[in-house]
PDB file of N, CA and C in Angstrom:
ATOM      1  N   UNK A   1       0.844  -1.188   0.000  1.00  0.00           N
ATOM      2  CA  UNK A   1       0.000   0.000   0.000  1.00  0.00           C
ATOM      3  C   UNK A   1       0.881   1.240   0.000  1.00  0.00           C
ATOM      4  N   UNK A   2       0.257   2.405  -0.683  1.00  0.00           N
ATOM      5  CA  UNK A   2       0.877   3.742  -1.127  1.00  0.00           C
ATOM      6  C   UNK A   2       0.367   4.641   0.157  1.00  0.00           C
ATOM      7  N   UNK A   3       1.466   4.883   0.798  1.00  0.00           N
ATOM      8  CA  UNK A   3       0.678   6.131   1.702  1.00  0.00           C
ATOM      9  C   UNK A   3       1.525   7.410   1.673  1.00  0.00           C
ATOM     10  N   UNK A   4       0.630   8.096   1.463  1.00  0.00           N
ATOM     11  CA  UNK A   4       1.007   9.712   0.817  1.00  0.00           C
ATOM     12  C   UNK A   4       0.670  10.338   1.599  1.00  0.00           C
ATOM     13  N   UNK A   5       1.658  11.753   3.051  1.00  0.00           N
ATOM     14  CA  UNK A   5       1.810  11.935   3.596  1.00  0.00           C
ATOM     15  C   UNK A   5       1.954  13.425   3.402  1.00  0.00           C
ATOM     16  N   UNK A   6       0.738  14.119   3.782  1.00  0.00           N
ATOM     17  CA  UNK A   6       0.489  15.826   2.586  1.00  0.00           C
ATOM     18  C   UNK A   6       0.080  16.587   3.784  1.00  0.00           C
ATOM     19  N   UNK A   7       0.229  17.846   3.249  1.00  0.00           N
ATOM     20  CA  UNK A   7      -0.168  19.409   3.781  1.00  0.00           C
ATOM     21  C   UNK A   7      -1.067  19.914   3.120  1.00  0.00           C
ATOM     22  N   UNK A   8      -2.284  20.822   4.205  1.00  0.00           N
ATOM     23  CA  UNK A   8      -3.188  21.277   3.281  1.00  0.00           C
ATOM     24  C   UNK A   8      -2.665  22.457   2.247  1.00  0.00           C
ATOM     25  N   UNK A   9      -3.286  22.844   1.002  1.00  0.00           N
ATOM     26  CA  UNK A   9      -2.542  23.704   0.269  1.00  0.00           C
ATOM     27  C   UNK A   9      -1.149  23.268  -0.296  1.00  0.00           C
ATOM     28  N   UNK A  10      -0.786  22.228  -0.425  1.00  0.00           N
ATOM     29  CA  UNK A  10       0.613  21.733  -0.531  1.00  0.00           C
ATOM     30  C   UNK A  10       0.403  21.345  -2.243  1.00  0.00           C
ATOM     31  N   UNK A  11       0.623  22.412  -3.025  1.00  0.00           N
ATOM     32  CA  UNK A  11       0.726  22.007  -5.476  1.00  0.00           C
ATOM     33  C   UNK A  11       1.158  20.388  -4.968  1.00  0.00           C
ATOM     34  N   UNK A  12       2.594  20.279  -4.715  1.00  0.00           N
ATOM     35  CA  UNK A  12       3.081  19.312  -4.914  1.00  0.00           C
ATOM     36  C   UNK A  12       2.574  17.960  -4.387  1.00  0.00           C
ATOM     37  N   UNK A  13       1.849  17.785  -3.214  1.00  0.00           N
ATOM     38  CA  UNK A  13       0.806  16.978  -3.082  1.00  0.00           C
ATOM     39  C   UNK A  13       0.038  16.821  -3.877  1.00  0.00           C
ATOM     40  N   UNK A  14      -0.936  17.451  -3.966  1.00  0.00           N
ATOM     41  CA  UNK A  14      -2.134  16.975  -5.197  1.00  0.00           C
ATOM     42  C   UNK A  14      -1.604  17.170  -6.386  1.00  0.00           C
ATOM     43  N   UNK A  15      -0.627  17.501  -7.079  1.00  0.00           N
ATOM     44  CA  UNK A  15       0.333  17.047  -7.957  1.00  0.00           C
ATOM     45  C   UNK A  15       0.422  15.313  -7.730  1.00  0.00           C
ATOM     46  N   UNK A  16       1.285  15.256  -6.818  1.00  0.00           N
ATOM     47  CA  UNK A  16       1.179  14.026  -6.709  1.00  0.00           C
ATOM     48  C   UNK A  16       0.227  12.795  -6.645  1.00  0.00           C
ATOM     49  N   UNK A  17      -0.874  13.233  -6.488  1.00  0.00           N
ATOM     50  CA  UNK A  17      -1.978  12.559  -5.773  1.00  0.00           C
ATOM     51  C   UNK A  17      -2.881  12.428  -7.227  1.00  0.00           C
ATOM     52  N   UNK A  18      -2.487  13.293  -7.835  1.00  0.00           N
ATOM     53  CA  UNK A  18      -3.345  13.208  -9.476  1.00  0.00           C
ATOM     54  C   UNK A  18      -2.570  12.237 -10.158  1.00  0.00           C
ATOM     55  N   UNK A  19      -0.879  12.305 -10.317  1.00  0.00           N
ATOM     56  CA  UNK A  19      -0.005  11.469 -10.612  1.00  0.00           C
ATOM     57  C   UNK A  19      -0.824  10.157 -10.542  1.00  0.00           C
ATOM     58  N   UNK A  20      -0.967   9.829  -9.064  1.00  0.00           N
ATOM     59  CA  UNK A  20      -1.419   8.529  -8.473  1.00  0.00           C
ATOM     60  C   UNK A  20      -2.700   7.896  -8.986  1.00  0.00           C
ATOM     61  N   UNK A  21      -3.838   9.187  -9.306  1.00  0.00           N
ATOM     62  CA  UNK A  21      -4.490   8.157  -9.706  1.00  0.00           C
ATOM     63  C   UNK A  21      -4.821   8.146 -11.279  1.00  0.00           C
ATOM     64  N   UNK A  22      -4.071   9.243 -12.001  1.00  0.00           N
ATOM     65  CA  UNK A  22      -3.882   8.683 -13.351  1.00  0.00           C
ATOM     66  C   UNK A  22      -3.480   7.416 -13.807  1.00  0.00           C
ATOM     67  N   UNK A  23      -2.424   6.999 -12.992  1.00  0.00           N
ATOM     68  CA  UNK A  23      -1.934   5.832 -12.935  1.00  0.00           C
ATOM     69  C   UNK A  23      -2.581   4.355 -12.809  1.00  0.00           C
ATOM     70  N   UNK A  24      -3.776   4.610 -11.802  1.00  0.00           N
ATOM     71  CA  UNK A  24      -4.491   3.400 -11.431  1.00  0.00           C
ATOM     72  C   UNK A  24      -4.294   2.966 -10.436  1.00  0.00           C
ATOM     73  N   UNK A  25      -3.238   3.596  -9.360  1.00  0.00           N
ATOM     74  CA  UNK A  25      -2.404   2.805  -7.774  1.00  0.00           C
ATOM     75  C   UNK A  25      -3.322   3.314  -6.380  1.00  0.00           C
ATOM     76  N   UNK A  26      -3.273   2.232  -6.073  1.00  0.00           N
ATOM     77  CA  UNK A  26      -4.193   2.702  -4.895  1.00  0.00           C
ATOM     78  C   UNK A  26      -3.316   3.137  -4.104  1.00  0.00           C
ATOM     79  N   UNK A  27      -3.619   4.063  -3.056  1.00  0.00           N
ATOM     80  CA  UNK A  27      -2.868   5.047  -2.469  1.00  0.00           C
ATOM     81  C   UNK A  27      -4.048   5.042  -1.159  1.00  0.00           C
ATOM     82  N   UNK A  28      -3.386   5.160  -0.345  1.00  0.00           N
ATOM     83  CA  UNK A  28      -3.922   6.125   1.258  1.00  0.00           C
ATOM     84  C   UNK A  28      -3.090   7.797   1.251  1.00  0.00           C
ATOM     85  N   UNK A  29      -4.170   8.762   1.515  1.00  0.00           N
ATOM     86  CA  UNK A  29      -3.592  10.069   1.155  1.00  0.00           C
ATOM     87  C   UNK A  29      -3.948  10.795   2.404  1.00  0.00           C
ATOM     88  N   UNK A  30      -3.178  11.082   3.438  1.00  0.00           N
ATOM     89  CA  UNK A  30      -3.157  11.482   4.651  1.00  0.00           C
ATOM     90  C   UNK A  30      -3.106  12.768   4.651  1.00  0.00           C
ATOM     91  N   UNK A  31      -3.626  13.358   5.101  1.00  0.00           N
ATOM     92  CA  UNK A  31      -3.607  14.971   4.786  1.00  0.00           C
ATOM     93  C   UNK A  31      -3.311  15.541   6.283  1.00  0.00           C
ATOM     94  N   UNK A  32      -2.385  15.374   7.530  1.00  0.00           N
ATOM     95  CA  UNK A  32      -2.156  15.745   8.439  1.00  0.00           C
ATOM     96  C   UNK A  32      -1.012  16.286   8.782  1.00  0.00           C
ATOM     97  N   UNK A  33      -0.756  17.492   9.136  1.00  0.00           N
ATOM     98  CA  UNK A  33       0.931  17.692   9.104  1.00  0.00           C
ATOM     99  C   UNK A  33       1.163  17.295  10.241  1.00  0.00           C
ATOM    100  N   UNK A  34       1.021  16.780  11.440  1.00  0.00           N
ATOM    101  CA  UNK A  34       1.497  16.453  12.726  1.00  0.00           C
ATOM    102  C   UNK A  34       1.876  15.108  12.195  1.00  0.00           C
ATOM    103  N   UNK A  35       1.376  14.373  11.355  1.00  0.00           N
ATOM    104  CA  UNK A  35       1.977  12.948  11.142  1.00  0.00           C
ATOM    105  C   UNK A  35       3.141  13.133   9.877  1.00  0.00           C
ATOM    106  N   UNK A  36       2.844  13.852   9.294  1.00  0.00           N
ATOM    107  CA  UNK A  36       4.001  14.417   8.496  1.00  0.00           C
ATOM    108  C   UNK A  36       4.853  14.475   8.649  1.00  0.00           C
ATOM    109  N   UNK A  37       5.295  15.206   9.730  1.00  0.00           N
ATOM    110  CA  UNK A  37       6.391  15.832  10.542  1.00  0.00           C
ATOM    111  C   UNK A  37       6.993  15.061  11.075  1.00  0.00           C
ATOM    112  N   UNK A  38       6.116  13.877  11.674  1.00  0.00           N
ATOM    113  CA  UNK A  38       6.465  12.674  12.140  1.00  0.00           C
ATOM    114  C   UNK A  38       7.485  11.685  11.264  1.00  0.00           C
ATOM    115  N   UNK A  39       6.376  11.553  10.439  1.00  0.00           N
ATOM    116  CA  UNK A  39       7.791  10.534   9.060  1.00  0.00           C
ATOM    117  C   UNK A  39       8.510  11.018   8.766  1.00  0.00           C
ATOM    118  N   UNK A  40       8.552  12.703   8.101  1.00  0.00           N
ATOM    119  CA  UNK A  40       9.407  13.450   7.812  1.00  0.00           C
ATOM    120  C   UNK A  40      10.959  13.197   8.319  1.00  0.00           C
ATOM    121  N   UNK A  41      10.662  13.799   9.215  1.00  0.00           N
ATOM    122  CA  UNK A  41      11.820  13.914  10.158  1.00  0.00           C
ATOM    123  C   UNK A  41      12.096  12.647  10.638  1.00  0.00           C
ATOM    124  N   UNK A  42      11.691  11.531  10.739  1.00  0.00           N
ATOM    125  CA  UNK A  42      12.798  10.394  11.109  1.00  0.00           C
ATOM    126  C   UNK A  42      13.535   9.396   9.887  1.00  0.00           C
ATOM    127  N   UNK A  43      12.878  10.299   8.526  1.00  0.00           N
ATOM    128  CA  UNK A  43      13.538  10.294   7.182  1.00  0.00           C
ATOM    129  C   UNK A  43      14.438  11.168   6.433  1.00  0.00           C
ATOM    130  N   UNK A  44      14.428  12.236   7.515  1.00  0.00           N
ATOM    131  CA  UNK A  44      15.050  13.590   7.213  1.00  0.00           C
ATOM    132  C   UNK A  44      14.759  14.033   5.684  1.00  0.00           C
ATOM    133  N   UNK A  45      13.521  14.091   5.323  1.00  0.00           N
ATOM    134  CA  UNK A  45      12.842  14.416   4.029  1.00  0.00           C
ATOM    135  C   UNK A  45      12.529  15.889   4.844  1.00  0.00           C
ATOM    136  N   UNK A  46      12.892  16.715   4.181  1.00  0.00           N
ATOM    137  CA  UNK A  46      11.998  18.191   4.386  1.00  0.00           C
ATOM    138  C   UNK A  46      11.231  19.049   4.085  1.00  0.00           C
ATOM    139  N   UNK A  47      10.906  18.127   2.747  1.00  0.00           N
ATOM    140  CA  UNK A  47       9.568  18.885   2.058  1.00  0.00           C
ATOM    141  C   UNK A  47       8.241  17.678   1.976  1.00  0.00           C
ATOM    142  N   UNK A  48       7.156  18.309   1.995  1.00  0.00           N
ATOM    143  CA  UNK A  48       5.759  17.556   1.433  1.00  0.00           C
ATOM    144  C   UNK A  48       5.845  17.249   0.491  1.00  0.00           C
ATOM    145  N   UNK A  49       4.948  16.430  -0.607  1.00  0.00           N
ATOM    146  CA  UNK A  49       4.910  14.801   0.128  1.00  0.00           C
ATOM    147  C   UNK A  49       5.640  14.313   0.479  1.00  0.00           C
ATOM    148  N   UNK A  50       5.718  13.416   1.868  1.00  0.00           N
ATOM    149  CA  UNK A  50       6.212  12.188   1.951  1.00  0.00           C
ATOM    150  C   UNK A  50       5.656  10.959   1.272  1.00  0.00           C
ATOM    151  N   UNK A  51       5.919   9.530   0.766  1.00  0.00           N
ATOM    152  CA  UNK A  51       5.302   8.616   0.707  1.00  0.00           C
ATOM    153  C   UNK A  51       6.428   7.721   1.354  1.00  0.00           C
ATOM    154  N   UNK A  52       5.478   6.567   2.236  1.00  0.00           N
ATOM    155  CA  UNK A  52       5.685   5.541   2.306  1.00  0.00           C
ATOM    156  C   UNK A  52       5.479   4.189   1.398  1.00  0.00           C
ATOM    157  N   UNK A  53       6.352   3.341   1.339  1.00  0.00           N
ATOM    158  CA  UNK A  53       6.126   2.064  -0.092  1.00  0.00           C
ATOM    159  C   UNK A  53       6.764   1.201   0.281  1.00  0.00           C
ATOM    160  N   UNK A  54       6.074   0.314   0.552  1.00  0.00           N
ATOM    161  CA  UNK A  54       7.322  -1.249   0.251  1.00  0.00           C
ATOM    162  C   UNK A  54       8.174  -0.774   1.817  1.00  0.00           C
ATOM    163  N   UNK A  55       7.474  -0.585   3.062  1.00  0.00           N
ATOM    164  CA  UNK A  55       8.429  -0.892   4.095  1.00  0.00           C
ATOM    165  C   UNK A  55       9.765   0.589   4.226  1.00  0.00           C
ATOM    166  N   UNK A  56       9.856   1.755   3.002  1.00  0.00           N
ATOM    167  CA  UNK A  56      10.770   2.644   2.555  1.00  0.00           C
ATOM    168  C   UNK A  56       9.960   3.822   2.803  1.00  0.00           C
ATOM    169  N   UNK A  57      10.659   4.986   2.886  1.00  0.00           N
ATOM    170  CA  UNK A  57      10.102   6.269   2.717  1.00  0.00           C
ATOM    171  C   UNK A  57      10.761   6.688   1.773  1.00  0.00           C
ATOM    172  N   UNK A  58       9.954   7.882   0.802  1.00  0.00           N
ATOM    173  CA  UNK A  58      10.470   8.753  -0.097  1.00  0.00           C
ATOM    174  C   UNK A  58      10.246  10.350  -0.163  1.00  0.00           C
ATOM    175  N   UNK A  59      10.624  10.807  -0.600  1.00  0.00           N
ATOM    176  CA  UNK A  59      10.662  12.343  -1.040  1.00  0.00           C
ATOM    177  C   UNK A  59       9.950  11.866  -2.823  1.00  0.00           C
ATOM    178  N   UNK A  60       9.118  13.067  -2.887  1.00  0.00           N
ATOM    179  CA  UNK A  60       8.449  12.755  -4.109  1.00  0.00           C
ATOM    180  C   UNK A  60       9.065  12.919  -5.484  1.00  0.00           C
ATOM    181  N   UNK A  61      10.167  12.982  -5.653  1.00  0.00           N
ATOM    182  CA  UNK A  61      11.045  12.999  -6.689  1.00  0.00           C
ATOM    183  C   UNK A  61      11.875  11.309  -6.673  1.00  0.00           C
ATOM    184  N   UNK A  62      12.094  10.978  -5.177  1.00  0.00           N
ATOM    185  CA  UNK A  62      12.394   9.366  -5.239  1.00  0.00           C
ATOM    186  C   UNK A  62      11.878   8.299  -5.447  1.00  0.00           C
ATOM    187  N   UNK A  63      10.402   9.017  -5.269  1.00  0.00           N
ATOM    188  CA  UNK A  63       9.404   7.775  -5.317  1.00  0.00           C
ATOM    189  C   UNK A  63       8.985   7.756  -6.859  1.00  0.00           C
ATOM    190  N   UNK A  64       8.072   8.907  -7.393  1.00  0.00           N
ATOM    191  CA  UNK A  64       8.328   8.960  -8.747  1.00  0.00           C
ATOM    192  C   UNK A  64       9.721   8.024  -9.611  1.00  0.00           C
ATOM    193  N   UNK A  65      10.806   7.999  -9.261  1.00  0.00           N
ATOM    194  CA  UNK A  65      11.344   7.124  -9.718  1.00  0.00           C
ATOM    195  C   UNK A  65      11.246   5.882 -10.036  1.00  0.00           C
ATOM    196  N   UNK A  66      11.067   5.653  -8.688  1.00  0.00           N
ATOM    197  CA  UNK A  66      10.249   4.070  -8.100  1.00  0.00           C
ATOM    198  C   UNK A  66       9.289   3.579  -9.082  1.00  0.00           C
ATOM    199  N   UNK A  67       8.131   4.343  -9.362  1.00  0.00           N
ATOM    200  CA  UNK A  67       6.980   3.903 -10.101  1.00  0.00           C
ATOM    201  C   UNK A  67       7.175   4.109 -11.345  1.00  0.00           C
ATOM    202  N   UNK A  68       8.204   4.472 -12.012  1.00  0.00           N
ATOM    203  CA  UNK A  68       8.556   5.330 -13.477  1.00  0.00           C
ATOM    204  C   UNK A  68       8.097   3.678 -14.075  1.00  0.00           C
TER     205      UNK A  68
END
Protein backbone atom coordinates (compact mmCIF):
# COMPACT_ATOMS: atom_id res chain seq x y z
CA UNK A 1 0.00 0.00 0.00
CA UNK A 2 0.88 3.74 -1.13
CA UNK A 3 0.68 6.13 1.70
CA UNK A 4 1.01 9.71 0.82
CA UNK A 5 1.81 11.93 3.60
CA UNK A 6 0.49 15.83 2.59
CA UNK A 7 -0.17 19.41 3.78
CA UNK A 8 -3.19 21.28 3.28
CA UNK A 9 -2.54 23.70 0.27
CA UNK A 10 0.61 21.73 -0.53
CA UNK A 11 0.73 22.01 -5.48
CA UNK A 12 3.08 19.31 -4.91
CA UNK A 13 0.81 16.98 -3.08
CA UNK A 14 -2.13 16.98 -5.20
CA UNK A 15 0.33 17.05 -7.96
CA UNK A 16 1.18 14.03 -6.71
CA UNK A 17 -1.98 12.56 -5.77
CA UNK A 18 -3.35 13.21 -9.48
CA UNK A 19 -0.01 11.47 -10.61
CA UNK A 20 -1.42 8.53 -8.47
CA UNK A 21 -4.49 8.16 -9.71
CA UNK A 22 -3.88 8.68 -13.35
CA UNK A 23 -1.93 5.83 -12.94
CA UNK A 24 -4.49 3.40 -11.43
CA UNK A 25 -2.40 2.81 -7.77
CA UNK A 26 -4.19 2.70 -4.90
CA UNK A 27 -2.87 5.05 -2.47
CA UNK A 28 -3.92 6.13 1.26
CA UNK A 29 -3.59 10.07 1.16
CA UNK A 30 -3.16 11.48 4.65
CA UNK A 31 -3.61 14.97 4.79
CA UNK A 32 -2.16 15.74 8.44
CA UNK A 33 0.93 17.69 9.10
CA UNK A 34 1.50 16.45 12.73
CA UNK A 35 1.98 12.95 11.14
CA UNK A 36 4.00 14.42 8.50
CA UNK A 37 6.39 15.83 10.54
CA UNK A 38 6.46 12.67 12.14
CA UNK A 39 7.79 10.53 9.06
CA UNK A 40 9.41 13.45 7.81
CA UNK A 41 11.82 13.91 10.16
CA UNK A 42 12.80 10.39 11.11
CA UNK A 43 13.54 10.29 7.18
CA UNK A 44 15.05 13.59 7.21
CA UNK A 45 12.84 14.42 4.03
CA UNK A 46 12.00 18.19 4.39
CA UNK A 47 9.57 18.89 2.06
CA UNK A 48 5.76 17.56 1.43
CA UNK A 49 4.91 14.80 0.13
CA UNK A 50 6.21 12.19 1.95
CA UNK A 51 5.30 8.62 0.71
CA UNK A 52 5.68 5.54 2.31
CA UNK A 53 6.13 2.06 -0.09
CA UNK A 54 7.32 -1.25 0.25
CA UNK A 55 8.43 -0.89 4.10
CA UNK A 56 10.77 2.64 2.56
CA UNK A 57 10.10 6.27 2.72
CA UNK A 58 10.47 8.75 -0.10
CA UNK A 59 10.66 12.34 -1.04
CA UNK A 60 8.45 12.75 -4.11
CA UNK A 61 11.04 13.00 -6.69
CA UNK A 62 12.39 9.37 -5.24
CA UNK A 63 9.40 7.78 -5.32
CA UNK A 64 8.33 8.96 -8.75
CA UNK A 65 11.34 7.12 -9.72
CA UNK A 66 10.25 4.07 -8.10
CA UNK A 67 6.98 3.90 -10.10
CA UNK A 68 8.56 5.33 -13.48
Amino acid sequence: MIRVYSKEDCAKCKNLKSILEGKGLDFEYIEDKKQLMIVASKARIMSAPVIEYQEKVYSMDDFLKVIA
